[in-house]
N, C-alpha and C. Protein backbone atom coordinates (compact mmCIF):
# COMPACT_ATOMS: atom_id res chain seq x y z
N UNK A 1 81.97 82.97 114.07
CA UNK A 1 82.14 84.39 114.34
C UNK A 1 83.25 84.57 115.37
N UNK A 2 83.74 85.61 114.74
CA UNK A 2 84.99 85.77 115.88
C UNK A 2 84.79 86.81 117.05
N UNK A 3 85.84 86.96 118.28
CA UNK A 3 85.58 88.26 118.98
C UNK A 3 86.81 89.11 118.71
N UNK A 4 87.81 88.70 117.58
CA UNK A 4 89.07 88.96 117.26
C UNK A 4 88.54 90.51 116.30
N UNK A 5 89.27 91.73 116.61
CA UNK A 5 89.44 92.92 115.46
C UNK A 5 90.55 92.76 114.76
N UNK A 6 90.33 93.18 114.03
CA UNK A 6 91.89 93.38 113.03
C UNK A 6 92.10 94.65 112.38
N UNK A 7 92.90 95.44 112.68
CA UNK A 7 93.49 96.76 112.49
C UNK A 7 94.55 96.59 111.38
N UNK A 8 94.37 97.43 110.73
CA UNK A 8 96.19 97.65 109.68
C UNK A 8 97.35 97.92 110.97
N UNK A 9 98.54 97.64 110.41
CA UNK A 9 99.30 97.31 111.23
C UNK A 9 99.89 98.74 111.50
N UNK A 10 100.35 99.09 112.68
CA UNK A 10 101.05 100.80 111.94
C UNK A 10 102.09 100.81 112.62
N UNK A 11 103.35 100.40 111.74
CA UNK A 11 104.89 100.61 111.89
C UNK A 11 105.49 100.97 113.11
N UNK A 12 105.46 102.57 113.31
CA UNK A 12 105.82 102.88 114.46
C UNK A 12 105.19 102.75 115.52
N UNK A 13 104.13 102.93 115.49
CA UNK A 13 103.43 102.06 117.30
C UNK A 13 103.76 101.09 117.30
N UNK A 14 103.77 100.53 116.48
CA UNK A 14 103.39 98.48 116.82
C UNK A 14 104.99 98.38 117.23
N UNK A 15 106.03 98.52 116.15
CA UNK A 15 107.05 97.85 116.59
C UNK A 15 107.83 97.84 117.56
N UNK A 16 107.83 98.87 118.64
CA UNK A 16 107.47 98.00 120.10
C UNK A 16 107.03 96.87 120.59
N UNK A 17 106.19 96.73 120.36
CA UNK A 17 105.54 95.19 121.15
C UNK A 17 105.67 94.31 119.97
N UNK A 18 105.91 94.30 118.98
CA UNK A 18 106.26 93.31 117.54
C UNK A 18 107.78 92.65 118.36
N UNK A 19 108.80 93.88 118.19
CA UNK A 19 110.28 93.80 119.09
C UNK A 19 110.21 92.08 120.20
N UNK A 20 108.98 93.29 121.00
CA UNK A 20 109.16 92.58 122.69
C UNK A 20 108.74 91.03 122.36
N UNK A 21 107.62 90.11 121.17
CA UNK A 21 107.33 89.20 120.91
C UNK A 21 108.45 88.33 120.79
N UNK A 22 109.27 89.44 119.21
CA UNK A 22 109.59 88.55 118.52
C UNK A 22 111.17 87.85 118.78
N UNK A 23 111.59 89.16 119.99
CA UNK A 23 113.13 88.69 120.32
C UNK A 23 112.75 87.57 121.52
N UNK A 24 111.50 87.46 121.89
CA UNK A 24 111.36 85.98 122.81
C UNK A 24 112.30 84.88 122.82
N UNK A 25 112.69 84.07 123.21
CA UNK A 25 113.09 82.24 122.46
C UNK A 25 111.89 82.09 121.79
N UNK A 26 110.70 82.05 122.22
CA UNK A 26 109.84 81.46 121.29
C UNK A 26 109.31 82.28 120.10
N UNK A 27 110.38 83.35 119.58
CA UNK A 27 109.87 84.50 118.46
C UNK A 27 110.92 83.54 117.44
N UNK A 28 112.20 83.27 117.92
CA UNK A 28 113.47 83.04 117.06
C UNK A 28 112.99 82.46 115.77
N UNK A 29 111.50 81.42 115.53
CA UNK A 29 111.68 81.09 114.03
C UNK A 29 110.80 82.24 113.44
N UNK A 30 110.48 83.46 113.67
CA UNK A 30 110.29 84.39 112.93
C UNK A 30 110.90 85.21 111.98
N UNK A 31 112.28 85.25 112.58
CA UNK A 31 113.60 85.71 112.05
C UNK A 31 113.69 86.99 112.17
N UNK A 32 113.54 87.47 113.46
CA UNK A 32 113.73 89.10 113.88
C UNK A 32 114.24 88.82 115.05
N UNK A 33 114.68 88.11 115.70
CA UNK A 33 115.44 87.65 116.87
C UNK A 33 116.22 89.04 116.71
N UNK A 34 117.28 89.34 116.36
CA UNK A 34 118.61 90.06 116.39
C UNK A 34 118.41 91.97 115.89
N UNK A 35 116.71 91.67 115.45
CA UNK A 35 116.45 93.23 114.76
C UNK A 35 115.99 94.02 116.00
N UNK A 36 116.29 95.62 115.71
CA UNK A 36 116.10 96.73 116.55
C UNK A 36 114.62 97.13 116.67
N UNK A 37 114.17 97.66 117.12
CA UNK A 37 113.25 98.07 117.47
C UNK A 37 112.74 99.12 116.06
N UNK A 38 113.46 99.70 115.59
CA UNK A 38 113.74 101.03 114.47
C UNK A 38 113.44 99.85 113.43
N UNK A 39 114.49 98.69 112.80
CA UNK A 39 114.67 97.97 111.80
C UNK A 39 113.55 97.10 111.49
N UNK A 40 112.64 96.68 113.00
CA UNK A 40 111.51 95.69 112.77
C UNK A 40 110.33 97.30 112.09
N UNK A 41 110.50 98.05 113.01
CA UNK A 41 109.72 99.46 112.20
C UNK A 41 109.75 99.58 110.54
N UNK A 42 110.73 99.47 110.22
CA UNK A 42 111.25 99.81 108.87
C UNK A 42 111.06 98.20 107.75
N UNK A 43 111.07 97.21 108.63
CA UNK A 43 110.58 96.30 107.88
C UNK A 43 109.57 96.19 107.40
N UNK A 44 108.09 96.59 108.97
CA UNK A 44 106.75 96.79 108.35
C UNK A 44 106.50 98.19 107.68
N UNK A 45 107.14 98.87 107.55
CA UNK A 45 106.65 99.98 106.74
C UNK A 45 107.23 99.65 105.23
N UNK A 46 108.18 99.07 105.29
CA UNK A 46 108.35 98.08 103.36
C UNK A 46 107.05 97.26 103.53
N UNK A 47 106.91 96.23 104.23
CA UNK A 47 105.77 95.66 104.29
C UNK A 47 104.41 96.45 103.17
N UNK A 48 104.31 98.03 104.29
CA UNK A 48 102.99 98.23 104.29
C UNK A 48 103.35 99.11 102.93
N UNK A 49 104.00 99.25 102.11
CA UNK A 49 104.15 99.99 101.07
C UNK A 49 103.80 99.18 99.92
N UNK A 50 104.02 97.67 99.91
CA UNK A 50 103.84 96.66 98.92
C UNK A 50 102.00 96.74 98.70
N UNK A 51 101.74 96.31 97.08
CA UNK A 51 100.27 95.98 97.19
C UNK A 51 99.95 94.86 96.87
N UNK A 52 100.32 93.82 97.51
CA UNK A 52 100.05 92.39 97.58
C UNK A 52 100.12 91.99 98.50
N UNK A 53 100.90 92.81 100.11
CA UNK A 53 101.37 92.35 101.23
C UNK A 53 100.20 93.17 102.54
N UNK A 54 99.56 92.19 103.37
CA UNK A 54 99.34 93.25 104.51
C UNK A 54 100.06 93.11 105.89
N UNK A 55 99.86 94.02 106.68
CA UNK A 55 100.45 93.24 108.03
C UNK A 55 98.99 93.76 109.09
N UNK A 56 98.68 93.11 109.93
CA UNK A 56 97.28 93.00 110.48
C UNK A 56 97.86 93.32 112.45
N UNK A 57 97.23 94.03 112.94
CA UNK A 57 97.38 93.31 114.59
C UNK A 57 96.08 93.19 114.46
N UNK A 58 96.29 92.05 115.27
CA UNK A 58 94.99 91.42 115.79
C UNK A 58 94.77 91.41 117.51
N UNK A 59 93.57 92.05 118.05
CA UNK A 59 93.24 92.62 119.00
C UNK A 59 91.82 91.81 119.54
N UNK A 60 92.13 91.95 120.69
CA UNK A 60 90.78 91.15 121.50
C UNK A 60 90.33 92.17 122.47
N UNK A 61 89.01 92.63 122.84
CA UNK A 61 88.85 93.85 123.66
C UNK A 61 89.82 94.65 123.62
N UNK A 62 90.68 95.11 122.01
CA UNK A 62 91.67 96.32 122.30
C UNK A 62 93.19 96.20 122.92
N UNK A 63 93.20 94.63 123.04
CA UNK A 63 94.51 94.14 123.59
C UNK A 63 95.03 93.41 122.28
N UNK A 64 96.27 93.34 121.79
CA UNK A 64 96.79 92.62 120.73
C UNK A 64 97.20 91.57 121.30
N UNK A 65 97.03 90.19 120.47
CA UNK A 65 96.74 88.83 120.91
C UNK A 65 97.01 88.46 119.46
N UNK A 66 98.04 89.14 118.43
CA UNK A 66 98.40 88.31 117.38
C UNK A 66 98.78 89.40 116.00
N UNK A 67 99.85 88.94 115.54
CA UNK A 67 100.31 89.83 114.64
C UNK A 67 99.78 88.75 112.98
N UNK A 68 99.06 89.65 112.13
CA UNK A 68 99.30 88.29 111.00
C UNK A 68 99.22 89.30 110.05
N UNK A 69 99.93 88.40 109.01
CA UNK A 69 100.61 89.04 108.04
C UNK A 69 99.79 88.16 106.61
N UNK A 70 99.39 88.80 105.79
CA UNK A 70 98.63 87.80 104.74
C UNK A 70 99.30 88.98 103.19
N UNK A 71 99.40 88.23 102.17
CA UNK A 71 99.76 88.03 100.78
C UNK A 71 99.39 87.61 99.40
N UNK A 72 99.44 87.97 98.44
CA UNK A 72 99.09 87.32 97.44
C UNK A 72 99.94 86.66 96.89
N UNK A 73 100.13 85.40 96.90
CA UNK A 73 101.32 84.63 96.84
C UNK A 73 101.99 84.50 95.27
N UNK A 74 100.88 84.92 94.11
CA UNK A 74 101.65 85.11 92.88
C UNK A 74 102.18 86.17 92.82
N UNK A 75 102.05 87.32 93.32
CA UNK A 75 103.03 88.39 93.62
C UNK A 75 103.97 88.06 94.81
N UNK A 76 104.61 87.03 95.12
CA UNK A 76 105.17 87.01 95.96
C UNK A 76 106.74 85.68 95.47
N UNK A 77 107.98 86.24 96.20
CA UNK A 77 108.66 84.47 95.45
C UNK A 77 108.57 83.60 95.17
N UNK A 78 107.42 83.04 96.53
CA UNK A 78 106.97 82.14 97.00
C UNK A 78 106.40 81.31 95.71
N UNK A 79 105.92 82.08 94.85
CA UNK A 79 105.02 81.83 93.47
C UNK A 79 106.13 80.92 92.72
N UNK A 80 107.47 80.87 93.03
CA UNK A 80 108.43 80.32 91.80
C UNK A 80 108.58 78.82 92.00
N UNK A 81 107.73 78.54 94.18
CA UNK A 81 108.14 77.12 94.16
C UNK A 81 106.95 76.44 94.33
N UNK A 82 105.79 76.62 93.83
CA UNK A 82 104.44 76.19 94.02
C UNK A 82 103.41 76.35 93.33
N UNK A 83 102.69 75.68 92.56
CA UNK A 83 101.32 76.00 91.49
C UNK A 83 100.65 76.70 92.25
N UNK A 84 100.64 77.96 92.18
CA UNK A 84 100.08 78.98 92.72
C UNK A 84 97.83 78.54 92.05
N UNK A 85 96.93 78.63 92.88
CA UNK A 85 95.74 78.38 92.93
C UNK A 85 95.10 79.77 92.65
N UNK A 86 93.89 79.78 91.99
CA UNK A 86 93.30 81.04 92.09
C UNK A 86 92.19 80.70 93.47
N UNK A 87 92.46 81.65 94.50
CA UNK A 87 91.97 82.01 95.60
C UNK A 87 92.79 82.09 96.33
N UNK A 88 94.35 81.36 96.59
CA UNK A 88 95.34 81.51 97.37
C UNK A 88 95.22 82.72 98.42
N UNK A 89 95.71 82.15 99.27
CA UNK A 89 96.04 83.68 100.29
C UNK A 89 96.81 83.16 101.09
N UNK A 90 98.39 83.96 100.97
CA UNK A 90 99.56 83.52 101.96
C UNK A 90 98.91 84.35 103.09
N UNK A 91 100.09 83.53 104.22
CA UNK A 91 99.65 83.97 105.41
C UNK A 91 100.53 83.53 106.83
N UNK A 92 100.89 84.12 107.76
CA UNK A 92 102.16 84.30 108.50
C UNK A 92 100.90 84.84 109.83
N UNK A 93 101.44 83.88 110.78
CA UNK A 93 100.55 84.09 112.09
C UNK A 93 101.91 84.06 113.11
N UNK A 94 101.87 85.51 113.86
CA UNK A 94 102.51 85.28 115.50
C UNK A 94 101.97 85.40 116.31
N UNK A 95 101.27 84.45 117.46
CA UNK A 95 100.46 84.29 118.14
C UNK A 95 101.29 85.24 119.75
N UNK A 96 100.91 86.35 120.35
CA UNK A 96 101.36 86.86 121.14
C UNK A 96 101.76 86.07 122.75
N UNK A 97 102.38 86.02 123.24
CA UNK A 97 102.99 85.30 124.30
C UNK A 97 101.75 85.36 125.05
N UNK A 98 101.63 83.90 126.16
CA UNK A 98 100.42 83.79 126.75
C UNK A 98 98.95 84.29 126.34
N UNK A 99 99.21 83.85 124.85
CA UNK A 99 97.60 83.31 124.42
C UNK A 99 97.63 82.19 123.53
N UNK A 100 96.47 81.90 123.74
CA UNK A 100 95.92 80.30 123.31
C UNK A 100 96.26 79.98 121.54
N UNK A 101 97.40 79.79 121.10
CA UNK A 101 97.88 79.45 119.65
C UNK A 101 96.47 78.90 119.08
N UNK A 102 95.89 77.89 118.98
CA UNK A 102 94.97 77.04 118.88
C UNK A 102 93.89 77.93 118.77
N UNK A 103 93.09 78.61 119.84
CA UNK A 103 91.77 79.44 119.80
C UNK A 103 91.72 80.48 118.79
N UNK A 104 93.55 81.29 118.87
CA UNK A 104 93.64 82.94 118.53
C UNK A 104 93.73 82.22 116.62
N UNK A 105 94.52 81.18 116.40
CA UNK A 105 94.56 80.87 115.26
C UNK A 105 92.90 80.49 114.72
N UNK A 106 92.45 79.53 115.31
CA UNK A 106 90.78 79.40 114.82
C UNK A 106 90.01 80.88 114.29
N UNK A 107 89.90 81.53 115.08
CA UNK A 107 89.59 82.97 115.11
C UNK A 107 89.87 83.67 113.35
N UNK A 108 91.72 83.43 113.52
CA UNK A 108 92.29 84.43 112.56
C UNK A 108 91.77 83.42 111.25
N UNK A 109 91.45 82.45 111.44
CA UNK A 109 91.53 81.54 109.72
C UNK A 109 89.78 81.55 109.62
N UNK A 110 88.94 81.95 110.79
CA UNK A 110 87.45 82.20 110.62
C UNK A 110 87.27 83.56 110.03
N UNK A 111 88.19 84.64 110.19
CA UNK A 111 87.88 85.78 109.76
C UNK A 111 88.83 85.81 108.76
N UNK A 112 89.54 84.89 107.80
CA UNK A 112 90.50 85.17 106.81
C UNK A 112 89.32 84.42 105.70
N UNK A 113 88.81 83.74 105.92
CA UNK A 113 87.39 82.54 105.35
C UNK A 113 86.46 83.32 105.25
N UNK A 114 86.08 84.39 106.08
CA UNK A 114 84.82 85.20 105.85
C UNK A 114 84.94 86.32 104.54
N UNK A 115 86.26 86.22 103.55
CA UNK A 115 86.33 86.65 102.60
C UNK A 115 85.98 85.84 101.68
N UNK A 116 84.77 85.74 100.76
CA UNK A 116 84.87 84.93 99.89
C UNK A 116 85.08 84.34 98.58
N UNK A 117 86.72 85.59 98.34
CA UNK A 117 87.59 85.14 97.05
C UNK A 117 88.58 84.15 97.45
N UNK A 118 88.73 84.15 98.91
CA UNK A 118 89.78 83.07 99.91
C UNK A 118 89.42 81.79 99.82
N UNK A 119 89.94 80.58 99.30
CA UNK A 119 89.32 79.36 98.81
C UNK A 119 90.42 78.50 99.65
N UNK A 120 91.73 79.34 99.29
CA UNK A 120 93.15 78.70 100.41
C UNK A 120 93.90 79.45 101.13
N UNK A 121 94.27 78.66 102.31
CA UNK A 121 95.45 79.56 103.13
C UNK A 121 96.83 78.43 102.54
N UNK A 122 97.71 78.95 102.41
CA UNK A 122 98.86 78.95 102.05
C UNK A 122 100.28 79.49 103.25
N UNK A 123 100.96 78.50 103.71
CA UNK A 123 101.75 79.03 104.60
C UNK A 123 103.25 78.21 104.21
N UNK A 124 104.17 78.70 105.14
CA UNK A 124 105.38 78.47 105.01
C UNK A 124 106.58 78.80 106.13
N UNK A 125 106.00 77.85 107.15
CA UNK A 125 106.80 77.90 108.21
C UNK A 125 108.30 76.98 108.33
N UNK A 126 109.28 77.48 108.86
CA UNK A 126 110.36 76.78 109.29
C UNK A 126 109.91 75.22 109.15
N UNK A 127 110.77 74.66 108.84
CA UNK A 127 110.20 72.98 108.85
C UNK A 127 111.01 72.42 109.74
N UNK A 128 111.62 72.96 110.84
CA UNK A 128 112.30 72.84 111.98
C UNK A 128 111.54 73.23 113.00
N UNK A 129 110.21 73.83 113.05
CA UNK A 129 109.30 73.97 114.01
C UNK A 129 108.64 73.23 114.29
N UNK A 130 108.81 72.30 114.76
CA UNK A 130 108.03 71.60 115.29
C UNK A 130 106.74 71.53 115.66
N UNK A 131 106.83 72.49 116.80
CA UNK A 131 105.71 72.67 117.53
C UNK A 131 104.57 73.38 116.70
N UNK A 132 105.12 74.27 115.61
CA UNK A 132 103.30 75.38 114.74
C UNK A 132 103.70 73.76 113.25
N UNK A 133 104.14 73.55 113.31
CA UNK A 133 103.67 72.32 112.37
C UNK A 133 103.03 71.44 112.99
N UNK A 134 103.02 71.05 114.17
CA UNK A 134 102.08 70.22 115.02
C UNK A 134 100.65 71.28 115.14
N UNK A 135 100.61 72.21 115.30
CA UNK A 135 99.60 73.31 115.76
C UNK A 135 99.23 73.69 114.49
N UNK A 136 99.68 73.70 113.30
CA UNK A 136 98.51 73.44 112.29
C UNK A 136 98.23 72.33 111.59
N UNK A 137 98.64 71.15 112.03
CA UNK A 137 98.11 70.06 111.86
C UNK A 137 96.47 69.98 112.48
N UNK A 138 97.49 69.78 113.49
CA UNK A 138 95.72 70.06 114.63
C UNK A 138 94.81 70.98 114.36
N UNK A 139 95.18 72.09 113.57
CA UNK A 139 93.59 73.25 112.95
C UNK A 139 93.31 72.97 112.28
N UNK A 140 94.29 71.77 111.08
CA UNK A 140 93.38 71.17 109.97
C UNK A 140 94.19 71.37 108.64
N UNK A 141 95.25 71.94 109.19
CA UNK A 141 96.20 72.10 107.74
C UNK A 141 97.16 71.12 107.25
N UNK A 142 97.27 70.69 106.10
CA UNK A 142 97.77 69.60 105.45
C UNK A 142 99.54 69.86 104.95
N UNK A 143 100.12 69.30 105.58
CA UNK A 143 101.63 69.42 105.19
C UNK A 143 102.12 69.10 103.78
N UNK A 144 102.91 69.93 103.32
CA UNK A 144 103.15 69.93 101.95
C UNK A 144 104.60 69.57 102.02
N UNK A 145 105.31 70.25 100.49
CA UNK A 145 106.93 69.77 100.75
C UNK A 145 107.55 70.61 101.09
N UNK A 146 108.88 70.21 101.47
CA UNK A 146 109.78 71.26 102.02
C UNK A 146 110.69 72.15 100.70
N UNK A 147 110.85 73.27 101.03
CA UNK A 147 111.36 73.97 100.40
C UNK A 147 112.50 75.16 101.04
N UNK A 148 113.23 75.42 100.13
CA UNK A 148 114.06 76.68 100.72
C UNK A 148 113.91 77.91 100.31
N UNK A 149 112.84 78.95 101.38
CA UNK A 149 112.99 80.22 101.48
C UNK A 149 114.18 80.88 101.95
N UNK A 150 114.51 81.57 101.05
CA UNK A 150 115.65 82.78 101.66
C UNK A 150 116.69 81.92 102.53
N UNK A 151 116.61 82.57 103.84
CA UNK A 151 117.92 81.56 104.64
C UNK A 151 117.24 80.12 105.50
N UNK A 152 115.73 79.87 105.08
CA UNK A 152 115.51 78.82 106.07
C UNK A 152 114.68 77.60 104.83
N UNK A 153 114.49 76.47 105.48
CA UNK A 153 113.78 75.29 105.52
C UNK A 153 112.75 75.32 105.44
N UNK A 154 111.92 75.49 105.08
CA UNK A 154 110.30 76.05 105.11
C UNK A 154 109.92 74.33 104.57
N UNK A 155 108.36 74.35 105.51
CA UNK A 155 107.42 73.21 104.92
C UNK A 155 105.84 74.28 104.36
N UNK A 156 105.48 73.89 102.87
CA UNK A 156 104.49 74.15 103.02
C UNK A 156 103.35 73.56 103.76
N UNK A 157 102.03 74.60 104.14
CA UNK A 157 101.52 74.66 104.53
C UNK A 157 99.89 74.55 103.62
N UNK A 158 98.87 73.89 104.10
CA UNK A 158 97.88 74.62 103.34
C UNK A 158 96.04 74.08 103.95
N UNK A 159 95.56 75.28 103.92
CA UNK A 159 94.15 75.08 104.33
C UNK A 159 93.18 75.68 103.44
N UNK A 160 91.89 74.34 103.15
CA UNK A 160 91.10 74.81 101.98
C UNK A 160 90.41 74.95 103.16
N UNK A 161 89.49 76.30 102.24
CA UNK A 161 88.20 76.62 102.65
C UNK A 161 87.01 75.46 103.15
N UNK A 162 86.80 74.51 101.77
CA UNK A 162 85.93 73.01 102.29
C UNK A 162 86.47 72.66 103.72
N UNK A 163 88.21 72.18 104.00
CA UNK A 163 88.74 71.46 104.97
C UNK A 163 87.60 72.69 106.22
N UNK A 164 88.44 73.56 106.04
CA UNK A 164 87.87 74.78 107.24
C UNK A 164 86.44 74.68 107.50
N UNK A 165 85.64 74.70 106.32
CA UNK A 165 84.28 74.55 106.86
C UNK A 165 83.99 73.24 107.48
N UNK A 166 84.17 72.09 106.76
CA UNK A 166 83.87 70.53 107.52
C UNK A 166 84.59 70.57 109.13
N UNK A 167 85.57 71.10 109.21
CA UNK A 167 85.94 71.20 110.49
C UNK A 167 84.85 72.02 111.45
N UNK A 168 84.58 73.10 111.01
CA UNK A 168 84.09 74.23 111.72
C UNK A 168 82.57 73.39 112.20
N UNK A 169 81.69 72.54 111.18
CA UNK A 169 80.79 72.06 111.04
C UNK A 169 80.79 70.99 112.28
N UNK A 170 82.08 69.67 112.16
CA UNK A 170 82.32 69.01 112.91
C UNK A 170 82.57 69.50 114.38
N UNK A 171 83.16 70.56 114.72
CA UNK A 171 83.23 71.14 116.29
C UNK A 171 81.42 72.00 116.45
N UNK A 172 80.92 71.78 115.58
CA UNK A 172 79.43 72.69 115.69
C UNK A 172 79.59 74.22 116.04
N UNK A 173 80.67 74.68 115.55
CA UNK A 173 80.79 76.33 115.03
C UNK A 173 79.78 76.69 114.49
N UNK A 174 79.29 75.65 113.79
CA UNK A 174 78.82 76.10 112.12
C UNK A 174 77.85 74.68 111.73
């Protein structure tokens, strides 16, 4: 059980503090480094117009502590470089500056699991990141191959539901 809420994302409030994350150094493999405040707005409102795409803040006592973004990956490009699974669920985590990557991620993949058409998480981070390819190693996610999204390097990503539960079981979550 989590103490994490999750709200629909809403364009013009959020992208303020989306902005202030994501132009960080540690936002740059998001790829909004260089976008306006208006343009990251206008991105999630394409976002939120799609019906395969969501964008989520994720809030702890009412404080946001994580932006995630989840998909149906056969409606998505992504579908052209991967045997797409029935249960799939893409999924894009920005963990907000000074909070716990590790805890806020446990959280978001306990309440992405508490759906139960979700069998996989499916991701696709920079494969030049080092550090969230180390950080979902360590939650339990299994490295796949590399591929080229759009302008970057991407490694897949992927977490079954079984992996998630035996883990959850093994820390005595569950």
């Amino acid at each position: 059980m989590t103490d994490l809420t999750f709200r629909p994302l809403r364009p013009a409030e959020d992208a303020p503090l989306i902005h202030d994350w994501v132009t960080q150094p540690r936002g740059h493999f998001w790829g909004m480094a260089d976008k306006s405040v208006e343009e990251i707005r206008d991105i999630y409102a394409f976002v939120d117009s799609l019906e395969a795409h969501w964008a989520w803040m994720v809030e702890r006592h009412g404080q946001p502590v994580a932006l995630l973004q989840t998909y149906e990956p056969e409606h998505d490009p992504i579908a052209r470089a991967y045997a797409v699974a029935p249960g799939d669920l893409g999924a894009h985590v920005f963990v907000a500056p000074g909070q716990d990557p590790l805890g806020v991620g446990a959280a978001i993949f306990d309440w992405v699991f508490a759906d139960p058409t979700v069998q996989r998480l499916v991701g696709e981070p920079d494969a030049s990141n080092r550090a969230i390819l180390h950080r979902l190693e360590q939650s339990g996610f299994e490295l796949g191959d590399r591929i080229r999204v759009g302008e970057k390097d991407a490694r897949f990503v992927y977490l079954t539901r079984e992996r998630f539960t035996s883990l959850l079981a093994a820390s005595g979550r569950r």
